[in-house]
N, C-alpha and C. Protein backbone atom coordinates (compact mmCIF):
# COMPACT_ATOMS: atom_id res chain seq x y z
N UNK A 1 -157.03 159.89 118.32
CA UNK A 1 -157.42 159.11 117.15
C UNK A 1 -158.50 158.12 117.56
N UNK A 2 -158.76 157.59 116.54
CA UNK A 2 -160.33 157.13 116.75
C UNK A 2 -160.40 155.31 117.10
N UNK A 3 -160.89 155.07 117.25
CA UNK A 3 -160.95 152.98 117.45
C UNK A 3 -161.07 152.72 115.89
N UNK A 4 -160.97 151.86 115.38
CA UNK A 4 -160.98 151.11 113.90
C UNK A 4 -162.28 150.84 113.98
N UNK A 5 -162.90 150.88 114.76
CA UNK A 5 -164.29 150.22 114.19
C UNK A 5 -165.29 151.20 114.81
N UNK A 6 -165.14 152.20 114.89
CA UNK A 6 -165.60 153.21 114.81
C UNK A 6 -166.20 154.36 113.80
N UNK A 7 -166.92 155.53 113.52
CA UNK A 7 -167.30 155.85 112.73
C UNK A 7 -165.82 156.48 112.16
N UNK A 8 -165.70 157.36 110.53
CA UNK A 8 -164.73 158.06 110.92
C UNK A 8 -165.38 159.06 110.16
N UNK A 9 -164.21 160.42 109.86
CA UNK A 9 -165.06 161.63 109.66
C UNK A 9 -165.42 161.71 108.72
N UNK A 10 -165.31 160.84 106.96
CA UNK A 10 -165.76 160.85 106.02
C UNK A 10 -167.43 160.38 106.13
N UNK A 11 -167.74 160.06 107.21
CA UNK A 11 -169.04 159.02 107.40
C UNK A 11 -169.09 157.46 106.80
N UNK A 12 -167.68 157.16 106.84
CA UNK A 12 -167.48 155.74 106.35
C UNK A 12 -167.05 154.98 107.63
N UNK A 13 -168.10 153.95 107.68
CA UNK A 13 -167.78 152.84 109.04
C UNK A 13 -166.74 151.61 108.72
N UNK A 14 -165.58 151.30 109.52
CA UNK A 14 -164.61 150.26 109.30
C UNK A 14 -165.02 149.28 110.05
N UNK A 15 -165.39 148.20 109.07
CA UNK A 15 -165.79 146.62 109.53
C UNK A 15 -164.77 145.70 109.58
N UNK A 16 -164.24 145.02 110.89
CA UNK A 16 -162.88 144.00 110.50
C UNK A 16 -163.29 143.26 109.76
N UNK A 17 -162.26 143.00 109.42
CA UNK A 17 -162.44 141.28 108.08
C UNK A 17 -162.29 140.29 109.18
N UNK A 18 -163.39 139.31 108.98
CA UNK A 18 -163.74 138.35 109.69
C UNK A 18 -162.85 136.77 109.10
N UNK A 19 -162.16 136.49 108.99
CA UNK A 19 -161.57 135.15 108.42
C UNK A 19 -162.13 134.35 108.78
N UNK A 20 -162.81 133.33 107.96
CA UNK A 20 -163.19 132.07 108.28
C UNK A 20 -161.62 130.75 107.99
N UNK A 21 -161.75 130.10 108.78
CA UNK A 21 -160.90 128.53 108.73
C UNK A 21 -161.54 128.09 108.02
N UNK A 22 -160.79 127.73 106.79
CA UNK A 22 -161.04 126.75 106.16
C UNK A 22 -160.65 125.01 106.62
N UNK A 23 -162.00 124.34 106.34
CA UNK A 23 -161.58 123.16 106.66
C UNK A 23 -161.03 122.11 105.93
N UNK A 24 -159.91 121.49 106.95
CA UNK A 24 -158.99 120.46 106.04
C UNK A 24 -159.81 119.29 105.55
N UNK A 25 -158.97 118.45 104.58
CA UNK A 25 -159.32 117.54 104.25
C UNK A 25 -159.33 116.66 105.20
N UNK A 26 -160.32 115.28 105.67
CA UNK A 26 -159.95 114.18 106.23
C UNK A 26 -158.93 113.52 105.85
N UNK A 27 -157.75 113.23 106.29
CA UNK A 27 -156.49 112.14 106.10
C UNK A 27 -156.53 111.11 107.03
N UNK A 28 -155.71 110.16 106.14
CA UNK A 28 -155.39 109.05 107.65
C UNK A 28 -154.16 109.19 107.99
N UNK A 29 -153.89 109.29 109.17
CA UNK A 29 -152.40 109.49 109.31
C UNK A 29 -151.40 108.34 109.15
N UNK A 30 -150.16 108.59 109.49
CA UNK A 30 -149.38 107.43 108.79
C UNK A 30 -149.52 106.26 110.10
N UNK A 31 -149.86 106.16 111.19
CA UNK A 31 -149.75 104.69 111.92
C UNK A 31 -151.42 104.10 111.82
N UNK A 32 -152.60 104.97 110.93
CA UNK A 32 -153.64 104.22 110.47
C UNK A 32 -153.16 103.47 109.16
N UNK A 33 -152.49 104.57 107.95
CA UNK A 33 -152.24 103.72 106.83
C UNK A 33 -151.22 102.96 106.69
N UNK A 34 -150.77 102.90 108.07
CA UNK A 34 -149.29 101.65 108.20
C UNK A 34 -150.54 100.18 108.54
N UNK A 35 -151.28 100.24 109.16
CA UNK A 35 -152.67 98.94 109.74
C UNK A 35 -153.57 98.91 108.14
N UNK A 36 -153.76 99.70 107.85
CA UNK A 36 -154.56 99.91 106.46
C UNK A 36 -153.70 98.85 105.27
N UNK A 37 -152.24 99.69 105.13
CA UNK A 37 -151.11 98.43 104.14
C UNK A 37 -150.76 97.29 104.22
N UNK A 38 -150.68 97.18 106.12
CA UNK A 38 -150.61 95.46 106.51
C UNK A 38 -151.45 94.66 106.01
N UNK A 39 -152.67 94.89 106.11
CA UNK A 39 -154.02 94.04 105.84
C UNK A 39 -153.75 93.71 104.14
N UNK A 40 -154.19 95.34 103.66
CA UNK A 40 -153.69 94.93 101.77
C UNK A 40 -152.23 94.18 101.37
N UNK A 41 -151.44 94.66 102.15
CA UNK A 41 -149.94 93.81 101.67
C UNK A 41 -150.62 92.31 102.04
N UNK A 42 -150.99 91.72 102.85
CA UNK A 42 -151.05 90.47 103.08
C UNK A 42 -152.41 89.92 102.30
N UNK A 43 -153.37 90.49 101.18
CA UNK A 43 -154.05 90.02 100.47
C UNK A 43 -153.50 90.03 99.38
N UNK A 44 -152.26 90.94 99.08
CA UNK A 44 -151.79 91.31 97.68
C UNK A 44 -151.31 90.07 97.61
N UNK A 45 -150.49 89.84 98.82
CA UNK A 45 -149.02 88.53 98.55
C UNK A 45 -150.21 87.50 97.96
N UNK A 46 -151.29 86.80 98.36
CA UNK A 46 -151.66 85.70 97.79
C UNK A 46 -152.91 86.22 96.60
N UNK A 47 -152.54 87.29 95.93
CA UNK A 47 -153.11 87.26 94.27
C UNK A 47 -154.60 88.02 95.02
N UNK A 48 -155.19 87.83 95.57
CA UNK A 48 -157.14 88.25 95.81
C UNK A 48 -157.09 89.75 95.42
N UNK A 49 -156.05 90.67 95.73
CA UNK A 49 -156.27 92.36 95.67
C UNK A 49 -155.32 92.76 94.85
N UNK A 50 -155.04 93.76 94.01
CA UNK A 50 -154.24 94.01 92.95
C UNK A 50 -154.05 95.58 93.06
N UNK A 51 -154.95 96.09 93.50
CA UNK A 51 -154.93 97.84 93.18
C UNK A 51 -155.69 98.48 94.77
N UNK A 52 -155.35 99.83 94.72
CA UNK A 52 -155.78 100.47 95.80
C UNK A 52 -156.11 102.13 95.06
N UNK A 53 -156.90 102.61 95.61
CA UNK A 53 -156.96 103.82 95.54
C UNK A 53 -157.29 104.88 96.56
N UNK A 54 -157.25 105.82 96.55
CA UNK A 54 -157.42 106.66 97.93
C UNK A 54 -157.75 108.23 97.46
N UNK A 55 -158.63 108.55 98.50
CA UNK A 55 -159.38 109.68 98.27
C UNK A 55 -159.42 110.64 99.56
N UNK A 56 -159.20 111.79 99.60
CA UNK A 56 -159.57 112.81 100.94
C UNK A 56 -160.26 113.41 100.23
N UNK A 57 -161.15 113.92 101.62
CA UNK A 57 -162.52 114.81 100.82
C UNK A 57 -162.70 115.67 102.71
N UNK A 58 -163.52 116.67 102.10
CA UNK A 58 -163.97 117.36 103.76
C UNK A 58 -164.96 116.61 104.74
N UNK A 59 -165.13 115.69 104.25
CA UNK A 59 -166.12 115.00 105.41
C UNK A 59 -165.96 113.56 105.73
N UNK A 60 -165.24 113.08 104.62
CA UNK A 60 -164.16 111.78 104.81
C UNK A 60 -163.06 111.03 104.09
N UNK A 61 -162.46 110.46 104.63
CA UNK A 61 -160.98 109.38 103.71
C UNK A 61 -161.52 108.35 103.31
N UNK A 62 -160.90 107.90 102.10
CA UNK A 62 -161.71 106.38 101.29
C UNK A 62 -160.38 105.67 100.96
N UNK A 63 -160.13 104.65 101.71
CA UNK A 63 -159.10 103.51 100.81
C UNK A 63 -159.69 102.96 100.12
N UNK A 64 -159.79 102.60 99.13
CA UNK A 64 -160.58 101.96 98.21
C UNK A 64 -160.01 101.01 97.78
N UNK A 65 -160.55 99.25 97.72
CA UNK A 65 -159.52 98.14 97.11
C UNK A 65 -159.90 97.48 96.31
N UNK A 66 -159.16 97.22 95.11
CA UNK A 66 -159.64 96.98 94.00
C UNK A 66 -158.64 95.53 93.54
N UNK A 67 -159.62 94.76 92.74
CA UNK A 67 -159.76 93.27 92.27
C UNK A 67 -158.41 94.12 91.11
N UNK A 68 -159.16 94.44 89.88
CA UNK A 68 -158.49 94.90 88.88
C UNK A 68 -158.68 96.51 89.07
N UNK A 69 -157.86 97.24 88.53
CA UNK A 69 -157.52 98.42 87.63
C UNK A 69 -158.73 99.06 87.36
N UNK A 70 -159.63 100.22 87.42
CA UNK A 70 -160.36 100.64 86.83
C UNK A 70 -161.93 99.62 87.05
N UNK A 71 -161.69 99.25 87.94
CA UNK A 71 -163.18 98.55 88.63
C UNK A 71 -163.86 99.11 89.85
N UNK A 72 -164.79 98.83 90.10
CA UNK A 72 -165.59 99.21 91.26
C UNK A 72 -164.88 98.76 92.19
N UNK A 73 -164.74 99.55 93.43
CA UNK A 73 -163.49 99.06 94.64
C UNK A 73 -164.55 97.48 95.03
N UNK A 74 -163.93 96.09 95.55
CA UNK A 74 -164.76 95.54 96.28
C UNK A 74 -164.65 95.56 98.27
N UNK A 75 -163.95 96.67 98.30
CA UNK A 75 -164.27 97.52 99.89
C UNK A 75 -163.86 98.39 100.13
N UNK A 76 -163.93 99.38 100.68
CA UNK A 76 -163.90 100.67 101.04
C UNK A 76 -163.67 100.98 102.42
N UNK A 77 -162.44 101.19 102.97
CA UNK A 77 -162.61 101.44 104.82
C UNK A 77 -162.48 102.83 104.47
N UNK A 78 -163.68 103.38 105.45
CA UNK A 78 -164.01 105.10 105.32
C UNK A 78 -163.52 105.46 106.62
N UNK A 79 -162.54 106.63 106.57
CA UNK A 79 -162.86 107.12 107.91
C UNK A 79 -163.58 108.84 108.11
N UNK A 80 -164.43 108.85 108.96
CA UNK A 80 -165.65 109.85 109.06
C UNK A 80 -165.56 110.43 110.19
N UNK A 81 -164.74 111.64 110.62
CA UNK A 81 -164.49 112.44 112.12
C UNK A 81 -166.22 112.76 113.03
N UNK A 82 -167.09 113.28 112.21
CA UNK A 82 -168.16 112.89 112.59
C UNK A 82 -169.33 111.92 113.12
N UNK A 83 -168.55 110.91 112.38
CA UNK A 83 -169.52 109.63 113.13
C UNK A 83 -168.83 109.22 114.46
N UNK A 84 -167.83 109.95 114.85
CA UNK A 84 -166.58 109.38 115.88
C UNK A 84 -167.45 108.86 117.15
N UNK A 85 -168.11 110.03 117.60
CA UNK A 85 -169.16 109.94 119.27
C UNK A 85 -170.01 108.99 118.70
N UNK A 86 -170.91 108.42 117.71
CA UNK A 86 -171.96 107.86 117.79
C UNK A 86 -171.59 106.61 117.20
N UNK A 87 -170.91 105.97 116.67
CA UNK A 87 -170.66 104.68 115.64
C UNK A 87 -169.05 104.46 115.51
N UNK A 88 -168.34 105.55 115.90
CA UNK A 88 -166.90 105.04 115.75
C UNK A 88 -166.65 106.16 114.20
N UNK A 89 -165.35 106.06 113.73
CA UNK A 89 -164.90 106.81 112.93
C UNK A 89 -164.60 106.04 111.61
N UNK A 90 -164.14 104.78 111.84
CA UNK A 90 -163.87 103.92 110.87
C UNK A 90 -165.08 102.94 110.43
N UNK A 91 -164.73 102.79 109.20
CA UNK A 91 -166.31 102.03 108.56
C UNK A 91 -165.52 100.83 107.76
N UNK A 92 -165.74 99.84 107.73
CA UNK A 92 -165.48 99.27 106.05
C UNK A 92 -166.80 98.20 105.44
N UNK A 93 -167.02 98.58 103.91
CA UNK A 93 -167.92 98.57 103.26
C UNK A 93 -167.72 98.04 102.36
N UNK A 94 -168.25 96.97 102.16
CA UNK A 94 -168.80 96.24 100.66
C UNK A 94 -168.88 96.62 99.66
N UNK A 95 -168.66 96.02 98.29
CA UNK A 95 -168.94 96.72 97.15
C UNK A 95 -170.42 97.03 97.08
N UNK A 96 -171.38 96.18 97.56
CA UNK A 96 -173.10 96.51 97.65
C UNK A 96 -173.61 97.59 98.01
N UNK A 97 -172.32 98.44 99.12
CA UNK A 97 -172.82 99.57 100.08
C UNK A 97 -172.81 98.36 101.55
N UNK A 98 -173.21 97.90 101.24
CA UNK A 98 -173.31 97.17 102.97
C UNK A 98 -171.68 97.94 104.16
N UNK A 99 -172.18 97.81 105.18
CA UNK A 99 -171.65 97.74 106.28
C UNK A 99 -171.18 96.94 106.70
N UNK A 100 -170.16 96.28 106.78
CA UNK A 100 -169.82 95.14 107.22
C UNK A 100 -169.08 95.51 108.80
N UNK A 101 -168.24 96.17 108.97
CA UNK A 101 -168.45 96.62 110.35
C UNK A 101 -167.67 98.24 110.43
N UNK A 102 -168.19 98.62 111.77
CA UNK A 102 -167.90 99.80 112.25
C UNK A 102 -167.43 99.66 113.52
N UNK A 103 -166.56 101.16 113.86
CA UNK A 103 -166.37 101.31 115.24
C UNK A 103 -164.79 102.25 115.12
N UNK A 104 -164.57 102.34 116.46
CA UNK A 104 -163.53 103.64 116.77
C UNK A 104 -162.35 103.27 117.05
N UNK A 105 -161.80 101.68 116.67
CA UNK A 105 -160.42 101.27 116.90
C UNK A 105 -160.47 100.34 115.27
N UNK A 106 -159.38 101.46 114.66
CA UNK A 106 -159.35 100.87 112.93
C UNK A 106 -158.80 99.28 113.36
N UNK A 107 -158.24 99.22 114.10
CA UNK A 107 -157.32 97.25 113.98
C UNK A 107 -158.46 96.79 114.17
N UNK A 108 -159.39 96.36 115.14
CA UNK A 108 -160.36 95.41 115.20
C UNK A 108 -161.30 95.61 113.94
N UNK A 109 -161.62 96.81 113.45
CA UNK A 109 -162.84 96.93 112.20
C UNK A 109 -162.13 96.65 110.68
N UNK A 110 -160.86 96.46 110.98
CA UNK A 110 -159.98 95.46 109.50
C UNK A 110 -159.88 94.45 109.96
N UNK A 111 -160.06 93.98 111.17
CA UNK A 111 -160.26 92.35 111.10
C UNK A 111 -161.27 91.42 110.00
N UNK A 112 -162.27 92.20 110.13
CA UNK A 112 -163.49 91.59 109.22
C UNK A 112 -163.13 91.34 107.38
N UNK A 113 -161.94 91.80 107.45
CA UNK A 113 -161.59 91.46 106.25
C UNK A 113 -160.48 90.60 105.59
N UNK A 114 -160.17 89.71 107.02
CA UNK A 114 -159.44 88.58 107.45
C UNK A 114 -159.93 87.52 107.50
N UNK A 115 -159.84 86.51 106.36
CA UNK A 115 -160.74 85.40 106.60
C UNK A 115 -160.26 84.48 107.46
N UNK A 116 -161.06 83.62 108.08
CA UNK A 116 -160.71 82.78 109.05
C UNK A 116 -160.23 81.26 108.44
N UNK A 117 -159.09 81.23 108.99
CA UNK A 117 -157.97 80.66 108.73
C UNK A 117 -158.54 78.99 108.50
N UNK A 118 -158.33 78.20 107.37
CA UNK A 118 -158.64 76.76 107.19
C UNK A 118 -157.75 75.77 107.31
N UNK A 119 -158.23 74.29 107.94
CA UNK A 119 -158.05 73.91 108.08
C UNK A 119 -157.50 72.90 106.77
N UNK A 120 -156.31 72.29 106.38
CA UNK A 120 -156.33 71.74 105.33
C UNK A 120 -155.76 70.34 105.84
N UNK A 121 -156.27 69.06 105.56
CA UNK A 121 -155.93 67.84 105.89
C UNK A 121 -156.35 66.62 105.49
């Protein structure tokens, strides 16, 4: 008998089926969105953040944090598997688009959205 991918005697040639992988969505896994909830739980408790939303897509994850309901997020921490080697993976972003910071360890790049603590006296 003959190889599969060989001619056969009808003069019909058998081509394997080639499967492509499909690619997953970007997620954050649960000990990023456990650092991701700390930060929002502790803006929620004093009134500044009210809503969150979240998005996977094939080329990146969006927490998105929102003032009110149905508003433009006012920041966005993205994470981007591609930017990983050159800029880090995690982003967080302004409602403007700005950059406010980047880099490849999510705890230090949610710092920037920790205001620095006042003095009251």
């Amino acid at each position: 008998m003959e190889a599969p991918d060989q001619n056969m005697s009808d003069g019909a040639t058998v081509i394997p089926l080639v499967t492509r992988r499909v690619a997953e969505d970007v997620r954050f896994d649960r000990r990023e969105l456990g650092e991701i909830l700390n930060v929002y739980g502790r803006h929620v408790a004093t009134g500044e953040w009210r809503d969150y939303a979240i998005a996977f897509g094939r080329e990146r994850a969006v927490f998105a944090i929102l003032r009110h309901t149905g508003e433009t997020p006012l920041y966005r921490i993205e994470k981007d598997p591609k930017r990983a080697a050159k800029q880090g993976a995690y982003a967080v972003i302004a409602q403007g688009g700005m950059v406010l910071k980047r880099g490849s360890d999510l705890a230090r790049v949610l710092k920037v959205l920790d205001k620095p603590k006042r003095v009251i006296g």
